[in-house]
PDB file of N, CA and C in Angstrom:
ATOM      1  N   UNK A   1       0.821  -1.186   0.000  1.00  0.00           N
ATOM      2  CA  UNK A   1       0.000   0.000   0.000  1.00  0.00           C
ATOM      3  C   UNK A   1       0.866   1.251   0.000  1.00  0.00           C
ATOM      4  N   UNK A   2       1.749   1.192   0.453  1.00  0.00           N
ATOM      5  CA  UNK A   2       3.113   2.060   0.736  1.00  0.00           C
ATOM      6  C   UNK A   2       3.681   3.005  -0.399  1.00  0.00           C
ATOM      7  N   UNK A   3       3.941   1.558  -1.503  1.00  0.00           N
ATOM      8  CA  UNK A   3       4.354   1.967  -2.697  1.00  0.00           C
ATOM      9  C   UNK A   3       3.541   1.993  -3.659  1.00  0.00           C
ATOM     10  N   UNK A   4       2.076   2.021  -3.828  1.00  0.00           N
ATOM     11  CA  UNK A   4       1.163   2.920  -4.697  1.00  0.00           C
ATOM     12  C   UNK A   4       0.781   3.905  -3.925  1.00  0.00           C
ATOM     13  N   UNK A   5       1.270   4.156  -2.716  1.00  0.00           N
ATOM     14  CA  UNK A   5       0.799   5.469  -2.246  1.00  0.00           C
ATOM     15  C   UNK A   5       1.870   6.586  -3.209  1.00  0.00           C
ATOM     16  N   UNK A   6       3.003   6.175  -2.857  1.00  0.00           N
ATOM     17  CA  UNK A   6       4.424   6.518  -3.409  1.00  0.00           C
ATOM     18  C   UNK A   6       4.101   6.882  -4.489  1.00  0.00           C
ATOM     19  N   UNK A   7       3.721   5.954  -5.654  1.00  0.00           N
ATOM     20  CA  UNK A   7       3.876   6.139  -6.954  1.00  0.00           C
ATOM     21  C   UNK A   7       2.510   7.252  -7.247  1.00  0.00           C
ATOM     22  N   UNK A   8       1.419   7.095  -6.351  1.00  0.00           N
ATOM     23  CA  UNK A   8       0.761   8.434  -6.859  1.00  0.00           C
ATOM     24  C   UNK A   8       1.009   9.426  -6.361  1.00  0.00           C
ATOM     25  N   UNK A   9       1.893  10.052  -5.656  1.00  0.00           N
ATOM     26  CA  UNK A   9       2.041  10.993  -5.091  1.00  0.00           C
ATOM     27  C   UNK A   9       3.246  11.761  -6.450  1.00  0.00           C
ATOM     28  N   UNK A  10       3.765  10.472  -7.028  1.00  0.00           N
ATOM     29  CA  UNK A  10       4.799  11.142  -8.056  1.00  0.00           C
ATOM     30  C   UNK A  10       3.956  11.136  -8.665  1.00  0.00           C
ATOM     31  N   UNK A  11       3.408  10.725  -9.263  1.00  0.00           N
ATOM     32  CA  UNK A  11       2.166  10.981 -10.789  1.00  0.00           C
ATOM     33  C   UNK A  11       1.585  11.894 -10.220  1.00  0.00           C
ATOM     34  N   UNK A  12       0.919  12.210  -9.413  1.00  0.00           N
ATOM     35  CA  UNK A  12       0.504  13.870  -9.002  1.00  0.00           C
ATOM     36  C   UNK A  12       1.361  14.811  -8.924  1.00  0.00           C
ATOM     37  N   UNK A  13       3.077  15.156  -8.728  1.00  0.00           N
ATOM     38  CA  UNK A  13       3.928  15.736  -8.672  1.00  0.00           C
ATOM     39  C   UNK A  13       4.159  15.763 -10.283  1.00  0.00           C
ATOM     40  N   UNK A  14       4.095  15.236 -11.196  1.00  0.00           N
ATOM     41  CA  UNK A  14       4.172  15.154 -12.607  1.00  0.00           C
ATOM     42  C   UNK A  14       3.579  16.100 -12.999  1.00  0.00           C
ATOM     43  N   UNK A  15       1.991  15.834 -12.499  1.00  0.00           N
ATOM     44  CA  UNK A  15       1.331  16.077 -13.761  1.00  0.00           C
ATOM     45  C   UNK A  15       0.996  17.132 -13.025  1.00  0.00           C
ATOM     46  N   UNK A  16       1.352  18.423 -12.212  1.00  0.00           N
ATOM     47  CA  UNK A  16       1.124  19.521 -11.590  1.00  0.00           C
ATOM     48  C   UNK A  16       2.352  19.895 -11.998  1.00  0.00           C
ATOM     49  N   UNK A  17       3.716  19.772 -12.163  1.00  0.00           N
ATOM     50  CA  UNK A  17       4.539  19.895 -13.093  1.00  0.00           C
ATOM     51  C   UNK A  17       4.216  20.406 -14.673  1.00  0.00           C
ATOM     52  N   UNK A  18       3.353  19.035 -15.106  1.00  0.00           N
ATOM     53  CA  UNK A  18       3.237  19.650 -16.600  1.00  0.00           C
ATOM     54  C   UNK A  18       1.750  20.821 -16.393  1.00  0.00           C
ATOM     55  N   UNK A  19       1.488  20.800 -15.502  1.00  0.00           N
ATOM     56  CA  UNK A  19       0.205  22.139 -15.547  1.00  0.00           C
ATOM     57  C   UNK A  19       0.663  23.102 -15.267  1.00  0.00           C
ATOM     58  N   UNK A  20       1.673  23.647 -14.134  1.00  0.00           N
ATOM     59  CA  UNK A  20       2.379  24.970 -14.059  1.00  0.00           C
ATOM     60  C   UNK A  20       3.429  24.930 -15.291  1.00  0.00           C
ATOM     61  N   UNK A  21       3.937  24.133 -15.923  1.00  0.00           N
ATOM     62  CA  UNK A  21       4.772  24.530 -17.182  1.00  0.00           C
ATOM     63  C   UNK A  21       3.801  25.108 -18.274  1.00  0.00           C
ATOM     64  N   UNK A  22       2.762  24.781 -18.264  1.00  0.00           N
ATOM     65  CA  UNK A  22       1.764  24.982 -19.288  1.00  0.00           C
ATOM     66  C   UNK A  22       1.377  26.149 -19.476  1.00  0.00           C
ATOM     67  N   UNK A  23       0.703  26.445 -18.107  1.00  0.00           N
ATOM     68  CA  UNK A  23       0.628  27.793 -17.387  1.00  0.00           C
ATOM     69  C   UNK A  23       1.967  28.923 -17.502  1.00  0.00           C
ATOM     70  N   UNK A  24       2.997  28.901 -17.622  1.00  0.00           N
ATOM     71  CA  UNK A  24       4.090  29.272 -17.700  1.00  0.00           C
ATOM     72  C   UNK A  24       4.079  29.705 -18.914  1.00  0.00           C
ATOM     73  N   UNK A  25       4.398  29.029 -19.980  1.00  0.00           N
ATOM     74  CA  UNK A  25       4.546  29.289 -21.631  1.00  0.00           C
ATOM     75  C   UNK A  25       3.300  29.874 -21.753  1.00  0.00           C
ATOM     76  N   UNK A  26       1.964  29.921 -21.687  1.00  0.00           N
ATOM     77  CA  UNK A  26       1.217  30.408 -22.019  1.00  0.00           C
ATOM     78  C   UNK A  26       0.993  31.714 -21.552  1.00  0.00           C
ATOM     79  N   UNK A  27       1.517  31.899 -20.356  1.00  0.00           N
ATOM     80  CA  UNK A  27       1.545  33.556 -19.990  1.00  0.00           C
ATOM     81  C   UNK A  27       2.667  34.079 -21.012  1.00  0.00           C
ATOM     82  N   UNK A  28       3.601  33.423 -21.082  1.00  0.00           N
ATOM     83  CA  UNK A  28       4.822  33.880 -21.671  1.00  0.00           C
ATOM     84  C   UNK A  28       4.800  33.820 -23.156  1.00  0.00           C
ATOM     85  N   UNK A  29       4.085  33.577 -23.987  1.00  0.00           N
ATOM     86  CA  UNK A  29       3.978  33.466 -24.981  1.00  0.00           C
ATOM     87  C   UNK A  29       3.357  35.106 -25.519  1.00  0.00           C
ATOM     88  N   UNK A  30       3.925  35.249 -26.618  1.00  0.00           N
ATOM     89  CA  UNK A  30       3.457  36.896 -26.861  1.00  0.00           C
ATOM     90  C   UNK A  30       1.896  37.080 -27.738  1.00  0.00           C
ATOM     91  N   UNK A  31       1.233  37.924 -27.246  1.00  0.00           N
ATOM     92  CA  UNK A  31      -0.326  37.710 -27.617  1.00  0.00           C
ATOM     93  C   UNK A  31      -0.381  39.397 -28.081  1.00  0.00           C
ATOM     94  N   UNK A  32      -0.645  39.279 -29.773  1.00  0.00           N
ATOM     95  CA  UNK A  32      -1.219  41.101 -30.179  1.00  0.00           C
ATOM     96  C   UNK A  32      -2.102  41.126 -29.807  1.00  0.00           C
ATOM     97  N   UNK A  33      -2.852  42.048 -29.008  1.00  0.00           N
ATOM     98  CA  UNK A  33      -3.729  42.265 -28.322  1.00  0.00           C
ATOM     99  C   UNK A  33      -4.098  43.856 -28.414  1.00  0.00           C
ATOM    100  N   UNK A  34      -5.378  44.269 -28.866  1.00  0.00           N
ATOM    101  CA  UNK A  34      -5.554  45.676 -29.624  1.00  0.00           C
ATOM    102  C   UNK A  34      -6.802  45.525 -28.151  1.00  0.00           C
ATOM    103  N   UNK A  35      -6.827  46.225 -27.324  1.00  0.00           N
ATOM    104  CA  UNK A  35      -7.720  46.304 -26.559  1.00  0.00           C
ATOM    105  C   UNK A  35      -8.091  47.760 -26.127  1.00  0.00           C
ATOM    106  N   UNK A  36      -8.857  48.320 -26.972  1.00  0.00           N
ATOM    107  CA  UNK A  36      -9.653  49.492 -27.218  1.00  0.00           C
ATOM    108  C   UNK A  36     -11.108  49.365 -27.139  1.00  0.00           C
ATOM    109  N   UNK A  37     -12.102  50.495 -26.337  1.00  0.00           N
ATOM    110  CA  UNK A  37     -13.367  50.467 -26.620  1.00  0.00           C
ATOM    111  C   UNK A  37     -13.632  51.369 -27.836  1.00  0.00           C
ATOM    112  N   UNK A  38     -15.129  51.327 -28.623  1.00  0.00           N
ATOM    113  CA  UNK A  38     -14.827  51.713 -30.186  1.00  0.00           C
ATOM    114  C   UNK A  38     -14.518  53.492 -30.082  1.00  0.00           C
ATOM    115  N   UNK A  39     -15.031  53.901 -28.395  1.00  0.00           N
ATOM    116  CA  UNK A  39     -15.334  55.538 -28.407  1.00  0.00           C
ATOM    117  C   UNK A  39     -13.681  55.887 -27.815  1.00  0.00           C
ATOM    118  N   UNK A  40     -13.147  54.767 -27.289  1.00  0.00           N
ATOM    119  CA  UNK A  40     -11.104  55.458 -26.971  1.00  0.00           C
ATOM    120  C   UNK A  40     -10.804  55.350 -28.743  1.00  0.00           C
ATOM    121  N   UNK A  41     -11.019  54.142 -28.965  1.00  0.00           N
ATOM    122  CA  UNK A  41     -10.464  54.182 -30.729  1.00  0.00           C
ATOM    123  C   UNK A  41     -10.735  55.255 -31.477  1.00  0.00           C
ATOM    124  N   UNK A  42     -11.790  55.539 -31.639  1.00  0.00           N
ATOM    125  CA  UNK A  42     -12.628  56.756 -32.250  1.00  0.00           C
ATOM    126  C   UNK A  42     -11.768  57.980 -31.973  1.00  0.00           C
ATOM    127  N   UNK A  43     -11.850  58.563 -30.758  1.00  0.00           N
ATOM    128  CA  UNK A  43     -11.011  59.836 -30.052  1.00  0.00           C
ATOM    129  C   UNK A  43      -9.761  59.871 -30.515  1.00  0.00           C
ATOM    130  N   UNK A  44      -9.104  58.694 -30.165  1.00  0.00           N
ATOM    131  CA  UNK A  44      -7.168  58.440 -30.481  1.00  0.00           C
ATOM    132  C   UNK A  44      -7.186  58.767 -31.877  1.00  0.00           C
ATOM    133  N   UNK A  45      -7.936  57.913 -32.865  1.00  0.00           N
ATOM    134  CA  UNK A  45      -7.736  58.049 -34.551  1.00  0.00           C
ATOM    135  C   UNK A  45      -7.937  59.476 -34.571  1.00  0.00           C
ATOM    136  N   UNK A  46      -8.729  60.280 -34.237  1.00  0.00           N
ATOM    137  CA  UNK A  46      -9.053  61.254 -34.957  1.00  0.00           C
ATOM    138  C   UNK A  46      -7.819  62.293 -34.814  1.00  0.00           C
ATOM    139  N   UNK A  47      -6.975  62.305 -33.571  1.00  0.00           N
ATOM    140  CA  UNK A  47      -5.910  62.867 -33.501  1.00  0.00           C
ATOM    141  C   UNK A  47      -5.259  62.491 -34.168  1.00  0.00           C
ATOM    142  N   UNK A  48      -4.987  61.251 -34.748  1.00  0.00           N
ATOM    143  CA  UNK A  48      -3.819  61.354 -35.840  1.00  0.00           C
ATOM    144  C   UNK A  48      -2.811  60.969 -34.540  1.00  0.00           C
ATOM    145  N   UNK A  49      -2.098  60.844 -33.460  1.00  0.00           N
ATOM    146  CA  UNK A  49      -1.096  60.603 -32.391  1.00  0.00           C
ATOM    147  C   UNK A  49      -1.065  59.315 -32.205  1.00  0.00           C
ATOM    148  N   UNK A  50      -0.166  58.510 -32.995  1.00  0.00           N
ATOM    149  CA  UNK A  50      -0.832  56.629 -32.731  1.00  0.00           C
ATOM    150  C   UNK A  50       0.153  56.420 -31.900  1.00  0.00           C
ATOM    151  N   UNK A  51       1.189  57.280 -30.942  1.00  0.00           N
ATOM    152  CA  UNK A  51       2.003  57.020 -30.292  1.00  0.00           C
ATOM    153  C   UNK A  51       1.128  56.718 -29.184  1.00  0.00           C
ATOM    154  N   UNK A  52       0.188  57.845 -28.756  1.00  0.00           N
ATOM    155  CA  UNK A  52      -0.955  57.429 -27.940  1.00  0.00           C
ATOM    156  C   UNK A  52      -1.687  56.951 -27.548  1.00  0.00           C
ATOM    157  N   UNK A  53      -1.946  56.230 -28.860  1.00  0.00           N
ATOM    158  CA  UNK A  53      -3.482  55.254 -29.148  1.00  0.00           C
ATOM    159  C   UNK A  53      -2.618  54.097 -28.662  1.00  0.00           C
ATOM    160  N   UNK A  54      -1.261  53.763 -28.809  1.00  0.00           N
ATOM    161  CA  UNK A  54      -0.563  52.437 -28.274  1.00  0.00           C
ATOM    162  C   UNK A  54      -0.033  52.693 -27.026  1.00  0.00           C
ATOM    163  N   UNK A  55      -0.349  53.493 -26.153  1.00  0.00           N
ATOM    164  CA  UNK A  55       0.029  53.851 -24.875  1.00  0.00           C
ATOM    165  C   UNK A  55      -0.982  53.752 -23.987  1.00  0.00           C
ATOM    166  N   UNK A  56      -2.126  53.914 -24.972  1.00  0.00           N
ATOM    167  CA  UNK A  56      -3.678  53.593 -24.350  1.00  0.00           C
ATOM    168  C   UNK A  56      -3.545  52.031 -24.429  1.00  0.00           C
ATOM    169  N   UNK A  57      -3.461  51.358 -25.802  1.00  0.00           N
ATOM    170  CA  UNK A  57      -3.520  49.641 -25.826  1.00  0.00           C
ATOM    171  C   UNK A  57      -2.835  49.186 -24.735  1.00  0.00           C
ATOM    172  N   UNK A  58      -1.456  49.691 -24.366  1.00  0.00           N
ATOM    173  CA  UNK A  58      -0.788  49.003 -23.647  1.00  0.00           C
ATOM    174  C   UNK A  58      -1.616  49.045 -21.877  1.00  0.00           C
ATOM    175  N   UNK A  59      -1.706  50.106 -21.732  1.00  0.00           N
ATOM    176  CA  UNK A  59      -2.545  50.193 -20.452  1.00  0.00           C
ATOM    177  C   UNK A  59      -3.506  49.433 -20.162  1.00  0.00           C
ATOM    178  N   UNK A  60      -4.756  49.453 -21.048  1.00  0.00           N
ATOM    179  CA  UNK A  60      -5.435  48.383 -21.030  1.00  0.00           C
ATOM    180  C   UNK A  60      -5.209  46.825 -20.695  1.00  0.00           C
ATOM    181  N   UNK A  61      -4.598  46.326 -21.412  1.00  0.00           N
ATOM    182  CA  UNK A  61      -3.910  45.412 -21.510  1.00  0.00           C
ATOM    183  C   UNK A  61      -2.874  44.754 -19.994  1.00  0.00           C
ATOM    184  N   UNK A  62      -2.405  46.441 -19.808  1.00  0.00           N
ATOM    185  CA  UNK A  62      -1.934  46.322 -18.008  1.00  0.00           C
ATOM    186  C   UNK A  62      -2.755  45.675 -17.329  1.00  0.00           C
ATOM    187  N   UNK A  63      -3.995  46.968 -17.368  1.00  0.00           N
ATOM    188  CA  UNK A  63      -5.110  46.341 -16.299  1.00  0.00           C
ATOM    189  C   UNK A  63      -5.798  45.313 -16.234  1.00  0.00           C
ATOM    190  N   UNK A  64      -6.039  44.439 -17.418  1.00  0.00           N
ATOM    191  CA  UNK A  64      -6.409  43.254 -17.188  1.00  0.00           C
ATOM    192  C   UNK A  64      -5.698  42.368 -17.445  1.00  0.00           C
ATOM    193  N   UNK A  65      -4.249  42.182 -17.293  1.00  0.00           N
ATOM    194  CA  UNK A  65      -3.618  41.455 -16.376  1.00  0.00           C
ATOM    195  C   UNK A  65      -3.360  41.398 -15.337  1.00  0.00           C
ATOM    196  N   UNK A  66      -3.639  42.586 -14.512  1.00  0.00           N
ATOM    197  CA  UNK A  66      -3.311  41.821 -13.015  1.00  0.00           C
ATOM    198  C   UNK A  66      -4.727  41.006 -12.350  1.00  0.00           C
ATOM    199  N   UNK A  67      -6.028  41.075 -12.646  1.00  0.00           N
ATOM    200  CA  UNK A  67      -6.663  40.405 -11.684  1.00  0.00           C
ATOM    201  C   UNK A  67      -6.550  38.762 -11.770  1.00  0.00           C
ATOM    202  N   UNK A  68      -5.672  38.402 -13.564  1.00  0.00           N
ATOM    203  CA  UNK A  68      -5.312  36.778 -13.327  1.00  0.00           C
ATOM    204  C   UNK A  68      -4.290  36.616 -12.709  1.00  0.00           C
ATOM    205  N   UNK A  69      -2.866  37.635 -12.425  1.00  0.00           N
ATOM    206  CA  UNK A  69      -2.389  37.261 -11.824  1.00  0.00           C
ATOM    207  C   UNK A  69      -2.307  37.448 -10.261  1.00  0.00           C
ATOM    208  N   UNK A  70      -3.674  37.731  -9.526  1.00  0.00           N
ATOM    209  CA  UNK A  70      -4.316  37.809  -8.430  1.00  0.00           C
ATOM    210  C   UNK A  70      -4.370  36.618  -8.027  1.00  0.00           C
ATOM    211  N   UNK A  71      -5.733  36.252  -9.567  1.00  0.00           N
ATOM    212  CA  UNK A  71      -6.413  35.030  -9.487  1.00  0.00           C
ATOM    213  C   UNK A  71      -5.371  33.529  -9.069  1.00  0.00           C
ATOM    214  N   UNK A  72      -4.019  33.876  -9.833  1.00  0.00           N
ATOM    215  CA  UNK A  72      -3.123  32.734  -9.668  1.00  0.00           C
ATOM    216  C   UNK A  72      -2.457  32.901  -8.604  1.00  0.00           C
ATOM    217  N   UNK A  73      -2.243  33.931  -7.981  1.00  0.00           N
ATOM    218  CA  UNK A  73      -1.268  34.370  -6.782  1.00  0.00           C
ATOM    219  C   UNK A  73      -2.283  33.184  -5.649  1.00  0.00           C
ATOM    220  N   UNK A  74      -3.793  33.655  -5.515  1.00  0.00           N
ATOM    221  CA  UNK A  74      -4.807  33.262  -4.596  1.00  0.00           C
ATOM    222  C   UNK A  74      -4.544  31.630  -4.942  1.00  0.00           C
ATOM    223  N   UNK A  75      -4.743  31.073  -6.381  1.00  0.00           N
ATOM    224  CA  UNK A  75      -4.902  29.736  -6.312  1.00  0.00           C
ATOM    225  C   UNK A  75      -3.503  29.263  -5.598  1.00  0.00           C
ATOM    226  N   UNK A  76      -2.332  29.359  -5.615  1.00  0.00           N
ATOM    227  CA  UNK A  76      -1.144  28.957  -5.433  1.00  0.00           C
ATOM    228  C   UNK A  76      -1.060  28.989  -3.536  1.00  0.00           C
ATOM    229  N   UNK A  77      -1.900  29.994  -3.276  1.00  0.00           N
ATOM    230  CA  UNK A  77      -2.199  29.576  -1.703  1.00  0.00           C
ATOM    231  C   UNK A  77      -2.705  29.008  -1.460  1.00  0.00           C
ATOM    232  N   UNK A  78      -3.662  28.592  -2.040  1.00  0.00           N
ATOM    233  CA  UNK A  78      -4.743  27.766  -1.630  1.00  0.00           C
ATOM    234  C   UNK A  78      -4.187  26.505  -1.860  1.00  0.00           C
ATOM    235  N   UNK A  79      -3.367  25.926  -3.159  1.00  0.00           N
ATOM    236  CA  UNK A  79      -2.937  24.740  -3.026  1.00  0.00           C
ATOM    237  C   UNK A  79      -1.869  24.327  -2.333  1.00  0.00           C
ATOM    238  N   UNK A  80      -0.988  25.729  -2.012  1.00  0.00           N
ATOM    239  CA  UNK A  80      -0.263  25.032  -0.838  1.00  0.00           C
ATOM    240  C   UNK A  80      -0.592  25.088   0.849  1.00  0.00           C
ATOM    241  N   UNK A  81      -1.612  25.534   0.810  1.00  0.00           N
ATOM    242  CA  UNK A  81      -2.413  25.263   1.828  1.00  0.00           C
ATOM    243  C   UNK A  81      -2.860  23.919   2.354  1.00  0.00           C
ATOM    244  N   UNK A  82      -4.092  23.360   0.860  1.00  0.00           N
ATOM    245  CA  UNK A  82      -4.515  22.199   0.861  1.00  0.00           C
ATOM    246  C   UNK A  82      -3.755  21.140   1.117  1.00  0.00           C
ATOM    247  N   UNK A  83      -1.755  21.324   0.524  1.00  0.00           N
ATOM    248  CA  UNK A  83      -0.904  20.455   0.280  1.00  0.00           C
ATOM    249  C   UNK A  83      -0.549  19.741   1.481  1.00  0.00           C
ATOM    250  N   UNK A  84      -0.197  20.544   2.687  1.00  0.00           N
ATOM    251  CA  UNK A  84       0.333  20.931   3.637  1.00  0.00           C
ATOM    252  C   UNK A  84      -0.918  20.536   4.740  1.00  0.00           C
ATOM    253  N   UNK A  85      -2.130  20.540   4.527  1.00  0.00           N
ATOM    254  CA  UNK A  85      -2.684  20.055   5.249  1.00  0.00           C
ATOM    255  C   UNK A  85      -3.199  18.737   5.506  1.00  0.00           C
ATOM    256  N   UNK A  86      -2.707  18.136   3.740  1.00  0.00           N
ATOM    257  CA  UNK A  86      -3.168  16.660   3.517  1.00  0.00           C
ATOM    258  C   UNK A  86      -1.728  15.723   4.003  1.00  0.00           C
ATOM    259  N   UNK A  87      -0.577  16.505   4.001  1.00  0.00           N
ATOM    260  CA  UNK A  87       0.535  15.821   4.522  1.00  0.00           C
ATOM    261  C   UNK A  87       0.624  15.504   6.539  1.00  0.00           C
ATOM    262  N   UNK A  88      -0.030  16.334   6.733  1.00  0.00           N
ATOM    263  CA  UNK A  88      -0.091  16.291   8.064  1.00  0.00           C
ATOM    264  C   UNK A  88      -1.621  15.397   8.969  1.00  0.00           C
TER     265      UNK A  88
END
């Protein structure tokens, strides 16, 4: 019983392995991302300043990345929470 406890505890160490690698490249992977509403688009074009209009994209783009990496900060406690409580 010992050693299929063993061996799933590595097959769960695996395959949470290949899910944070996954997770990893996929944040890290580069995504064009034009994230404008049509009335910021509208305003920016009409100035003619597209230095702006991509200073606006980029911001956007700021802000909704941090609440996933909230979202992942929170899950990563929680599973080493859960981890830590099932070992004991």
């Amino acid at each position: 019983m010992l050693i299929k406890s063993k061996a799933k505890s590595k097959k769960s160490k695996v395959n949470v392995f290949w899910k944070i690698l996954l997770l990893i490249v996929y944040c890290l992977s580069p995504i064009a991302s034009h994230a404008q509403c049509a009335m910021c688009r509208a305003s920016l074009e009409s100035e003619g300043n597209t230095a702006k209009a991509e200073a606006v994209n980029d911001g956007i783009v700021y802000l909704m990345v941090i609440p996933y990496v909230l979202v992942g900060v929170v899950g990563i406690v929680v599973y080493r929470m859960y981890s830590k409580k099932k070992e004991s």
